[in-house]
PDB file of N, CA and C in Angstrom:
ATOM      1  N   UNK A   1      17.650 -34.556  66.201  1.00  0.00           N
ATOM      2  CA  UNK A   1      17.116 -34.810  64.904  1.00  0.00           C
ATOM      3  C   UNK A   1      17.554 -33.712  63.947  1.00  0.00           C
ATOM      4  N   UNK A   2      18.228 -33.858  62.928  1.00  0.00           N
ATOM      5  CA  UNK A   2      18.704 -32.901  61.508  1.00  0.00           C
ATOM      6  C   UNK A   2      17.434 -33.346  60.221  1.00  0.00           C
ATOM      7  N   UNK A   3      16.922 -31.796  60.308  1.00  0.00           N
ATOM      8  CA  UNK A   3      16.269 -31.761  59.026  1.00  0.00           C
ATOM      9  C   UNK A   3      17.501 -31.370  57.983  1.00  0.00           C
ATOM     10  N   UNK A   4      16.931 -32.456  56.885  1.00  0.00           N
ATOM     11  CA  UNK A   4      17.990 -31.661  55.836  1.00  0.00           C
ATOM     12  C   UNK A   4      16.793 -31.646  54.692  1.00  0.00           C
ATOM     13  N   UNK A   5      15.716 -30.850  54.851  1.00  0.00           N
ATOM     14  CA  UNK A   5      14.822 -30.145  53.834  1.00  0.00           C
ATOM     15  C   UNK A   5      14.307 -30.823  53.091  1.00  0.00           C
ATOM     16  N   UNK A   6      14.524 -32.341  53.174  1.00  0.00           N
ATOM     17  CA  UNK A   6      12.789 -32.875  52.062  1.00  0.00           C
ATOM     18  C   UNK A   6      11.908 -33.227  52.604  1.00  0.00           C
ATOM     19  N   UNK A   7      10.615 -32.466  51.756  1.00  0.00           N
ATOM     20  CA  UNK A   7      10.205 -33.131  52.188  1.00  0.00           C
ATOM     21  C   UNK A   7       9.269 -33.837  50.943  1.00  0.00           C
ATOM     22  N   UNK A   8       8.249 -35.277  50.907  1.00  0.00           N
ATOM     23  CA  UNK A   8       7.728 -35.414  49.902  1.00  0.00           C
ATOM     24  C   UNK A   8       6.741 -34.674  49.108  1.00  0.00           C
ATOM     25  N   UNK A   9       6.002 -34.033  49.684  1.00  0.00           N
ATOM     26  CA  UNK A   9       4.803 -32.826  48.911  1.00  0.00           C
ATOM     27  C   UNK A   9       6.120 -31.712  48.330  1.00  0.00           C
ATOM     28  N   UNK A  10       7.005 -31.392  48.901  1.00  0.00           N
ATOM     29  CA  UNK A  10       7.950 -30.572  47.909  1.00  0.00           C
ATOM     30  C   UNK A  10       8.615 -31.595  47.134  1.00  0.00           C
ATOM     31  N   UNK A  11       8.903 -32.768  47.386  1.00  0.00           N
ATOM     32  CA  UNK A  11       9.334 -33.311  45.883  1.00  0.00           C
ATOM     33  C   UNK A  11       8.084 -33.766  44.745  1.00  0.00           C
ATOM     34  N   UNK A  12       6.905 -33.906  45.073  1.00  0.00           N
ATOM     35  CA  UNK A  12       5.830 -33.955  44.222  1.00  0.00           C
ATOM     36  C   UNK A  12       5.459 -32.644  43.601  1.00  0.00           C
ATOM     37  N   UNK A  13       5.710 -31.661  44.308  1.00  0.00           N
ATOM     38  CA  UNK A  13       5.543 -30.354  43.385  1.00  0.00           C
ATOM     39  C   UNK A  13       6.577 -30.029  42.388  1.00  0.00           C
ATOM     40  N   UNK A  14       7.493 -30.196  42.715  1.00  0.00           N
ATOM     41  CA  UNK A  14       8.834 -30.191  41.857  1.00  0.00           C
ATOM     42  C   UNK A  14       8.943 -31.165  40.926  1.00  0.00           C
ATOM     43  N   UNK A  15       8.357 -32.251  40.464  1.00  0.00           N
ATOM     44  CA  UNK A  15       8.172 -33.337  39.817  1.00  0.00           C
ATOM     45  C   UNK A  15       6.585 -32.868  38.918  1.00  0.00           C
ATOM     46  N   UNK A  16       6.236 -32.463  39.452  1.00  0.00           N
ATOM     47  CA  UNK A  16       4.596 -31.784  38.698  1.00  0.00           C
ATOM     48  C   UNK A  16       5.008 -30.528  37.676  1.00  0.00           C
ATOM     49  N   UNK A  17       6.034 -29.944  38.775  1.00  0.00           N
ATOM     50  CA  UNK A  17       6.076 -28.542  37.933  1.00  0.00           C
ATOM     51  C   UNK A  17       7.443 -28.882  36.374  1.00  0.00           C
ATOM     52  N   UNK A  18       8.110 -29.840  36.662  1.00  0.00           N
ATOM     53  CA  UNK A  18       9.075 -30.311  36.078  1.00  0.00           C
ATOM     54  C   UNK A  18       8.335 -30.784  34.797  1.00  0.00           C
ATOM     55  N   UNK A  19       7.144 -31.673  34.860  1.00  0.00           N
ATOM     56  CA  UNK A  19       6.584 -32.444  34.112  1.00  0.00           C
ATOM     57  C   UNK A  19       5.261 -30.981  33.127  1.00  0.00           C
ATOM     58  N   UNK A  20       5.168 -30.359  33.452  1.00  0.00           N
ATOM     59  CA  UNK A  20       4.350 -29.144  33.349  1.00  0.00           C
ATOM     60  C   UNK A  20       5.103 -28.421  32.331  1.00  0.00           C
ATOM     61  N   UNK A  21       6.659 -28.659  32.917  1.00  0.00           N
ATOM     62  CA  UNK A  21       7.421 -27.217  32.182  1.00  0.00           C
ATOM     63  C   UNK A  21       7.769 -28.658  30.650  1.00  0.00           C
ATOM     64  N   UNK A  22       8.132 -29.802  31.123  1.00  0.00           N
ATOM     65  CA  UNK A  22       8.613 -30.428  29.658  1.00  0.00           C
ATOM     66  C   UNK A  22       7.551 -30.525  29.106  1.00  0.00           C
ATOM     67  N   UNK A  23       6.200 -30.706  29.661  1.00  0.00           N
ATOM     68  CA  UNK A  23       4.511 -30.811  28.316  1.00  0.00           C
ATOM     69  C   UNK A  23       4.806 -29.461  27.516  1.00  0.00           C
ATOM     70  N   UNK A  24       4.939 -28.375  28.009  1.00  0.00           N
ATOM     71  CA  UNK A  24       5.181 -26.809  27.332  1.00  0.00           C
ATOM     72  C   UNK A  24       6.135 -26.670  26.613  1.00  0.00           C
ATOM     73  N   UNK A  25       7.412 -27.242  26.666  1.00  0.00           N
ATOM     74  CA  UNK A  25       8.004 -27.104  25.845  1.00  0.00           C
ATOM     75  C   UNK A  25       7.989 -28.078  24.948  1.00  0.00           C
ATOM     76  N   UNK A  26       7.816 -29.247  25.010  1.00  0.00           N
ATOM     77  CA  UNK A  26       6.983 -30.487  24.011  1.00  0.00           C
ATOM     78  C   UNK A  26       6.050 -29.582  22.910  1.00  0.00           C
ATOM     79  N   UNK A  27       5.098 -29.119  23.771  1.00  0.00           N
ATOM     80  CA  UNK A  27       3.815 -28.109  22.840  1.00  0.00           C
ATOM     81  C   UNK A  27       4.296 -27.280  22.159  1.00  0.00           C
ATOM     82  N   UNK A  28       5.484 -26.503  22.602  1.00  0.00           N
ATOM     83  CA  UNK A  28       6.267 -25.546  21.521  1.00  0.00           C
ATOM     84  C   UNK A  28       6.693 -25.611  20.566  1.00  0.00           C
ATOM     85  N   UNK A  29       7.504 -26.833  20.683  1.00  0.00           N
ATOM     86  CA  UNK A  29       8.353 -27.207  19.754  1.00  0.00           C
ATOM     87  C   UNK A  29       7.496 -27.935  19.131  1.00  0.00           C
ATOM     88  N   UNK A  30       6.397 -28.787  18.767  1.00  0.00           N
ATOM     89  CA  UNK A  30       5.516 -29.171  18.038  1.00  0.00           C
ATOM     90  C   UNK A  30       4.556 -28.137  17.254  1.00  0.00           C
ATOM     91  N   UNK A  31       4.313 -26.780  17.781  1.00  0.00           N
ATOM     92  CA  UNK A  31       3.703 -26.059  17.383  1.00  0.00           C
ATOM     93  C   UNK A  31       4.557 -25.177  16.027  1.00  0.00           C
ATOM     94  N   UNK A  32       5.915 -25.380  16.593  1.00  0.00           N
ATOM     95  CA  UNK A  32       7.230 -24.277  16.052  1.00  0.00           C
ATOM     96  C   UNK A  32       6.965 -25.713  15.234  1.00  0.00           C
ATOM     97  N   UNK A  33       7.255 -27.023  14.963  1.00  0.00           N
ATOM     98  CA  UNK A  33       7.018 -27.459  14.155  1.00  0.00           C
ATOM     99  C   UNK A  33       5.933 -27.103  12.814  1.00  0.00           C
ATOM    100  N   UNK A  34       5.000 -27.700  13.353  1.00  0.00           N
ATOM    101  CA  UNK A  34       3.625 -26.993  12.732  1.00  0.00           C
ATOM    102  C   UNK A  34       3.633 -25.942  12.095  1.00  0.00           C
ATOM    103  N   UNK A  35       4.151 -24.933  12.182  1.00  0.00           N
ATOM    104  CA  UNK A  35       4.354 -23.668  11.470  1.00  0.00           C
ATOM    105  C   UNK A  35       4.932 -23.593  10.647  1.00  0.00           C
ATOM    106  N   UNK A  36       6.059 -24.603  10.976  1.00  0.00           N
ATOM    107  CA  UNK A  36       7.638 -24.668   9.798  1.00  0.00           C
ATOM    108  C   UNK A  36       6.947 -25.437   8.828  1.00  0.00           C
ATOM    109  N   UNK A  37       5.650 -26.362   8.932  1.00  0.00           N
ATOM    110  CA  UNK A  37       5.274 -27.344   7.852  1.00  0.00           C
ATOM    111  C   UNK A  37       4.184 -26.450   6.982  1.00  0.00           C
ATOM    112  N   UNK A  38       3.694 -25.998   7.421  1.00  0.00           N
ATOM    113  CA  UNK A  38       2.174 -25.218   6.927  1.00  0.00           C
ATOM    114  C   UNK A  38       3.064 -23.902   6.286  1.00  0.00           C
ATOM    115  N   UNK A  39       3.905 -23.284   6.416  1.00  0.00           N
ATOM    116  CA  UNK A  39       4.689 -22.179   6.026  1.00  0.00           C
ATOM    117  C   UNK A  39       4.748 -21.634   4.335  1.00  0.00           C
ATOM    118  N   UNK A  40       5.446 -23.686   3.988  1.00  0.00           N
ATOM    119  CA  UNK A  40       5.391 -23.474   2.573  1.00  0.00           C
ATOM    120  C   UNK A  40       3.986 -23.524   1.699  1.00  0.00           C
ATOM    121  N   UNK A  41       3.136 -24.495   2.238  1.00  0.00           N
ATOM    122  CA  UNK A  41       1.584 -24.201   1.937  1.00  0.00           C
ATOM    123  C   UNK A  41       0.999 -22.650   1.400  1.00  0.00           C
ATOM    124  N   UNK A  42       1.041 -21.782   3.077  1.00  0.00           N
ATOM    125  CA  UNK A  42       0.458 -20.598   3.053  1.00  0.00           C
ATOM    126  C   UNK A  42       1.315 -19.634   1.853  1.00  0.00           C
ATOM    127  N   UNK A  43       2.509 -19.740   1.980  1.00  0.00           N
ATOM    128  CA  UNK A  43       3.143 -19.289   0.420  1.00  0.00           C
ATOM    129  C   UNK A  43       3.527 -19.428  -0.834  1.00  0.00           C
ATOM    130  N   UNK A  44       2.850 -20.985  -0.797  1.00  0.00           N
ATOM    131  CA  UNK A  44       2.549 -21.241  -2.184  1.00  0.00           C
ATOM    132  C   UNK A  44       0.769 -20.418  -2.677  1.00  0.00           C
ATOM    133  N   UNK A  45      -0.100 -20.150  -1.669  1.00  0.00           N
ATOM    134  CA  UNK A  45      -1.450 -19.757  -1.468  1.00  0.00           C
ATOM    135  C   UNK A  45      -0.952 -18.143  -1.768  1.00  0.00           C
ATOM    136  N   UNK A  46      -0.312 -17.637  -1.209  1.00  0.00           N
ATOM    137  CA  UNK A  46       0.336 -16.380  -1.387  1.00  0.00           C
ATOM    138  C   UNK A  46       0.427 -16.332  -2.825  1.00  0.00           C
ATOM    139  N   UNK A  47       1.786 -17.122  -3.640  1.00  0.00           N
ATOM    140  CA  UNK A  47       1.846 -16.593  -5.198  1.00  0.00           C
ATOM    141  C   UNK A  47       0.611 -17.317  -5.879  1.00  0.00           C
ATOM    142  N   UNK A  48      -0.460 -18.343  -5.572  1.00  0.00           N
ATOM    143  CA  UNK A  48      -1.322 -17.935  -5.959  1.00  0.00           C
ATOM    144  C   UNK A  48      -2.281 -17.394  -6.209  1.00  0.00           C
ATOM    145  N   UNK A  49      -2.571 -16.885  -5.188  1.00  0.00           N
ATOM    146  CA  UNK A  49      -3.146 -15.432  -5.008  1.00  0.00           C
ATOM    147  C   UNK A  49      -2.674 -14.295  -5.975  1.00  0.00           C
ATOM    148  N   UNK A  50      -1.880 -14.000  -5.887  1.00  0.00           N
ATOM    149  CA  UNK A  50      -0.921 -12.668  -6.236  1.00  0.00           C
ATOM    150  C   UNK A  50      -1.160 -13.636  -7.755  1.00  0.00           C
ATOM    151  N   UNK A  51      -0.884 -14.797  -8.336  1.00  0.00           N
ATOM    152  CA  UNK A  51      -0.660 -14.832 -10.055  1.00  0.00           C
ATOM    153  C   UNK A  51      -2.154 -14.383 -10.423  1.00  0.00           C
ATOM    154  N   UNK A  52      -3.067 -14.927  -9.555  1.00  0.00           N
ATOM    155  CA  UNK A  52      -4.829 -14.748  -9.750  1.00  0.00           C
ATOM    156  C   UNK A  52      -5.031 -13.256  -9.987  1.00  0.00           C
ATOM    157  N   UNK A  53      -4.729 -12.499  -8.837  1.00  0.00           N
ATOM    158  CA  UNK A  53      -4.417 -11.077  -9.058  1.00  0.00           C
ATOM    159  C   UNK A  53      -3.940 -10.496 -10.336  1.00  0.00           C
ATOM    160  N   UNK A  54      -2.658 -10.600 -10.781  1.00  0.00           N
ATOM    161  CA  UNK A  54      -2.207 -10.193 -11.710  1.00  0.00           C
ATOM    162  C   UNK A  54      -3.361 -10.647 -12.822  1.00  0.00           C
ATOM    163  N   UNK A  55      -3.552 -11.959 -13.257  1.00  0.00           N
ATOM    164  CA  UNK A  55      -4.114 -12.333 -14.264  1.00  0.00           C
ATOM    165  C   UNK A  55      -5.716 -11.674 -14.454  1.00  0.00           C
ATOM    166  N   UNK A  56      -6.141 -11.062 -13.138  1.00  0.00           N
ATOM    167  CA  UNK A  56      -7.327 -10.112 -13.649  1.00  0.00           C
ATOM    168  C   UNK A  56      -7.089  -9.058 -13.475  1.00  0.00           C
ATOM    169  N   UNK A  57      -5.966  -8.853 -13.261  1.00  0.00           N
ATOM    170  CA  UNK A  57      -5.625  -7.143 -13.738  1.00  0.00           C
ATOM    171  C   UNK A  57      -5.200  -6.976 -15.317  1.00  0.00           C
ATOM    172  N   UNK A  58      -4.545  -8.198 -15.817  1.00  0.00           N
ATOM    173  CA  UNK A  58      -4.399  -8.326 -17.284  1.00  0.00           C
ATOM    174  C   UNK A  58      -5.470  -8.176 -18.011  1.00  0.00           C
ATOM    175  N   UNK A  59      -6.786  -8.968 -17.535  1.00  0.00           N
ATOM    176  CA  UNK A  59      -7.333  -8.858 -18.005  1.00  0.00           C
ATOM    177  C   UNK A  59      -8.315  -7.794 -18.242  1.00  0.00           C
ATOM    178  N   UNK A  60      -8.480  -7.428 -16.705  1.00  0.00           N
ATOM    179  CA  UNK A  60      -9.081  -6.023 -17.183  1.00  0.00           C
ATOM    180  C   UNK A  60      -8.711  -5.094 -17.903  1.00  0.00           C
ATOM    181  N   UNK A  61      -7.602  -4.608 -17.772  1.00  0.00           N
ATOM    182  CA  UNK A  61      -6.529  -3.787 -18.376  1.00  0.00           C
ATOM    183  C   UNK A  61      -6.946  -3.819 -20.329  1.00  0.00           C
ATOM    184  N   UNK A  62      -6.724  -5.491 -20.372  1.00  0.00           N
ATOM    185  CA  UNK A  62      -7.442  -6.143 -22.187  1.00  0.00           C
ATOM    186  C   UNK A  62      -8.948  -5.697 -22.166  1.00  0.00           C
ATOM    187  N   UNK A  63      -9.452  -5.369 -20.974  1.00  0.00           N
ATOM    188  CA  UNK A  63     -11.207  -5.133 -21.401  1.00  0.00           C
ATOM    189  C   UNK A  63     -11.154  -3.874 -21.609  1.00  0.00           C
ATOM    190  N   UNK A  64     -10.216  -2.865 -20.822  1.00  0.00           N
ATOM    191  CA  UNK A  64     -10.306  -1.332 -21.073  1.00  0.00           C
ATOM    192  C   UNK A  64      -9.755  -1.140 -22.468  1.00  0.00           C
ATOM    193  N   UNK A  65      -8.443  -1.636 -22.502  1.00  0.00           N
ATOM    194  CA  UNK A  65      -8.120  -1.210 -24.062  1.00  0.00           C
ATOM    195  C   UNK A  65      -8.777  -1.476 -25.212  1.00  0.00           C
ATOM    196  N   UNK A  66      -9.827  -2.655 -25.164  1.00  0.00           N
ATOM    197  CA  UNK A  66     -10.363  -2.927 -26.343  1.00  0.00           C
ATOM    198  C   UNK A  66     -11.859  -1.526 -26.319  1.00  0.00           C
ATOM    199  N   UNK A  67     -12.639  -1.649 -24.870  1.00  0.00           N
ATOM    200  CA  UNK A  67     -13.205  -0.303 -24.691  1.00  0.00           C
ATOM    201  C   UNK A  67     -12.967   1.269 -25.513  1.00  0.00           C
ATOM    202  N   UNK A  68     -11.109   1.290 -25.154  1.00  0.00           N
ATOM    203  CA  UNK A  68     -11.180   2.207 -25.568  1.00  0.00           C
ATOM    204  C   UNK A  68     -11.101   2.601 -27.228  1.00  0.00           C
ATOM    205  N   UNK A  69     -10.742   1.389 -27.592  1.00  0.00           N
ATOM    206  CA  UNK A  69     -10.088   1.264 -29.202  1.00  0.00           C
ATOM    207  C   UNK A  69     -11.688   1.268 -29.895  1.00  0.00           C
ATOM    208  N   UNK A  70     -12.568   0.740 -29.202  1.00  0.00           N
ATOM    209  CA  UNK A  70     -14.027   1.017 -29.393  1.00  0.00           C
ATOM    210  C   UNK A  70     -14.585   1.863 -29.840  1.00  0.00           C
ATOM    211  N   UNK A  71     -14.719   3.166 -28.928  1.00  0.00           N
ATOM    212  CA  UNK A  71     -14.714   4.226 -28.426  1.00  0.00           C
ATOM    213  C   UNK A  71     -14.456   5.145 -29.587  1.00  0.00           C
ATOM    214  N   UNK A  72     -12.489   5.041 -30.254  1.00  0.00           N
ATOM    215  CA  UNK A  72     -11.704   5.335 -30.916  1.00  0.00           C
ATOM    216  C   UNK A  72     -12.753   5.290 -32.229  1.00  0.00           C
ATOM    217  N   UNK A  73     -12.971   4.010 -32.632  1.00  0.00           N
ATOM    218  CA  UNK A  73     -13.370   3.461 -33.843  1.00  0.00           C
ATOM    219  C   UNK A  73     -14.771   4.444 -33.716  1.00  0.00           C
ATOM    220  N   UNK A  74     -15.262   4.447 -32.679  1.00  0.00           N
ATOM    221  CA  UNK A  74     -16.939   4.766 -32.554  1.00  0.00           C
ATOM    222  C   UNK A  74     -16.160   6.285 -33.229  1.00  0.00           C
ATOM    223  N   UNK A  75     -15.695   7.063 -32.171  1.00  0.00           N
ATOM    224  CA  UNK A  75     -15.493   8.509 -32.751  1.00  0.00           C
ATOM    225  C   UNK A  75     -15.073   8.861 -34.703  1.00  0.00           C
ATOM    226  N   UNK A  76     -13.959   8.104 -34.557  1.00  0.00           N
ATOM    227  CA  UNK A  76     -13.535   8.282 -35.777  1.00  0.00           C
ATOM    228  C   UNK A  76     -14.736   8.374 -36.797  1.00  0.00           C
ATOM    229  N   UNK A  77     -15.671   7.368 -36.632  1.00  0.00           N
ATOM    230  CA  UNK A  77     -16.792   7.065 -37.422  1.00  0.00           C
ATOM    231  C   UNK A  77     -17.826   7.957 -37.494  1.00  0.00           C
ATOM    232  N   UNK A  78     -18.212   8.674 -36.391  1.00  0.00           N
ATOM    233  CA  UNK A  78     -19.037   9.415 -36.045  1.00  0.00           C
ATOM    234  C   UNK A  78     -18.480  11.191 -36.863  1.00  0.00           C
ATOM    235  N   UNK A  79     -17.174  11.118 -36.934  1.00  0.00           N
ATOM    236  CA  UNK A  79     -16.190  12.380 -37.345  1.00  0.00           C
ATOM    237  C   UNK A  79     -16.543  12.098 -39.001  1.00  0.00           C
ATOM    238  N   UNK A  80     -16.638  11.013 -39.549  1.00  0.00           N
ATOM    239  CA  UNK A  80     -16.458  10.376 -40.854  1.00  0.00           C
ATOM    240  C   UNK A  80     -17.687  11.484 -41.109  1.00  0.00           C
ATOM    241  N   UNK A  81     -18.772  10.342 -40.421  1.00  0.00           N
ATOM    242  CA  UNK A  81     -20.199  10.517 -40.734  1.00  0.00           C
ATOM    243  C   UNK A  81     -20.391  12.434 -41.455  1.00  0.00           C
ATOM    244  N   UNK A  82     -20.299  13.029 -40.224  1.00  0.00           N
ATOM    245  CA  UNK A  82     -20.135  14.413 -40.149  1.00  0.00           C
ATOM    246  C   UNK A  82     -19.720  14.970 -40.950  1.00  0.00           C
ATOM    247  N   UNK A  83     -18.461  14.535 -41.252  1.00  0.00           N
ATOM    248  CA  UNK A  83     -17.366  15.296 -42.460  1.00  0.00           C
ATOM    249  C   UNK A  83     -18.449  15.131 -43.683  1.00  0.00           C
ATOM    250  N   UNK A  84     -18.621  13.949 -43.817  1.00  0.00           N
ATOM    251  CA  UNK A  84     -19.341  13.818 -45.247  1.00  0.00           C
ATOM    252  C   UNK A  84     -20.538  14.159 -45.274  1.00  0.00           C
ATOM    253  N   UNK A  85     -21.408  14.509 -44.167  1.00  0.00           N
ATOM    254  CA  UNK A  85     -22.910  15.081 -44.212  1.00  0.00           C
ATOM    255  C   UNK A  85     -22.399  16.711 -44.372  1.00  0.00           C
ATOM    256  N   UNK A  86     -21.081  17.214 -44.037  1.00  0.00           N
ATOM    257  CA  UNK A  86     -20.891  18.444 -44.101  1.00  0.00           C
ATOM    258  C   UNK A  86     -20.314  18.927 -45.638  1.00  0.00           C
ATOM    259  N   UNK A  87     -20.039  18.179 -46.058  1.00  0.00           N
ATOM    260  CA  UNK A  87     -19.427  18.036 -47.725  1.00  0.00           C
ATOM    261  C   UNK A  87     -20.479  17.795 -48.691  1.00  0.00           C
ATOM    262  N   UNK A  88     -21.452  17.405 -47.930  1.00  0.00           N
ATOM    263  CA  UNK A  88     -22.557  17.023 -48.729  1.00  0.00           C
ATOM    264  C   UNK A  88     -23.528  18.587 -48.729  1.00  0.00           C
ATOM    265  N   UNK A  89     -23.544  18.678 -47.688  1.00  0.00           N
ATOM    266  CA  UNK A  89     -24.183  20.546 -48.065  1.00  0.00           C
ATOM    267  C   UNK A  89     -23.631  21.242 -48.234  1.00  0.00           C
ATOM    268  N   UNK A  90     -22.316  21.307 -48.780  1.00  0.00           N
ATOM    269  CA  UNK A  90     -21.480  22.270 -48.994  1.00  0.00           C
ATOM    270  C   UNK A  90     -21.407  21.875 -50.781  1.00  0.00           C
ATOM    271  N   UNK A  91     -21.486  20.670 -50.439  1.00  0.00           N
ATOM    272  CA  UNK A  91     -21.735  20.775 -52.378  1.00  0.00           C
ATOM    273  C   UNK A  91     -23.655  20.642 -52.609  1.00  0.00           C
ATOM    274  N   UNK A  92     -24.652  21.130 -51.685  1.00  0.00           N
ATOM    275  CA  UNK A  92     -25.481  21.349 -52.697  1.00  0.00           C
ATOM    276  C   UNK A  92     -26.308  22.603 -52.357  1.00  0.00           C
ATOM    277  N   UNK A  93     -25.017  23.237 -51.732  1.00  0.00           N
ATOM    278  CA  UNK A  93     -25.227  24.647 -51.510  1.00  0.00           C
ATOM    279  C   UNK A  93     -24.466  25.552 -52.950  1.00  0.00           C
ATOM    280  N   UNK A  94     -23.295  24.949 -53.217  1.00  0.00           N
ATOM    281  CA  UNK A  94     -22.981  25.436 -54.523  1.00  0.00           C
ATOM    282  C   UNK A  94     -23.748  25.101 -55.867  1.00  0.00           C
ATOM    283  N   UNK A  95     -24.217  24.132 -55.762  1.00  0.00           N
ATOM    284  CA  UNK A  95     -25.160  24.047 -57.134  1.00  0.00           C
ATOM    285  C   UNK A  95     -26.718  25.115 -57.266  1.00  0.00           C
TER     286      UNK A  95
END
């Protein structure tokens, strides 16, 4: 009698593991799909993010400067005030 090495439980494992390895790479390449589709999504989410960003940094940026031009106006006014309460006793110190 010549064995020549099959037997059926080794061709059912080899047929299992065969069928095992093509589900995995099936799953890969569907997943590597999946990624390639959702890709442009997540970076369109990206520049909108980042335009959202920018646009309240603009804006804050417009809330500080008007703050400070505020500020500006407040001082100047306050310098006014002064000057002329100081001009004012200076002329009724000379009379």
């Amino acid at each position: 009698m010549k064995f020549t090495g099959y037997s059926p439980e080794a061709e059912k494992a080899n047929r299992a593991r065969e069928e095992i390895l093509k589900n995995a790479a099936n799953e890969a390449q569907a997943y590597a799909l999946q990624k390639k589709t959702l890709m442009p999504i997540t970076e369109q989410e990206l520049e909108m993010y980042r335009q959202v960003d920018a646009a309240r940094a603009e804006q804050e940026l417009r809330l500080k400067n008007d703050y400070n031009f505020a500020n500006t106006l407040n001082q100047t006014l306050l310098a006014a005030q002064q000057n002329a309460a100081l001009q004012q006793l200076a002329m009724s110190q000379r009379a």
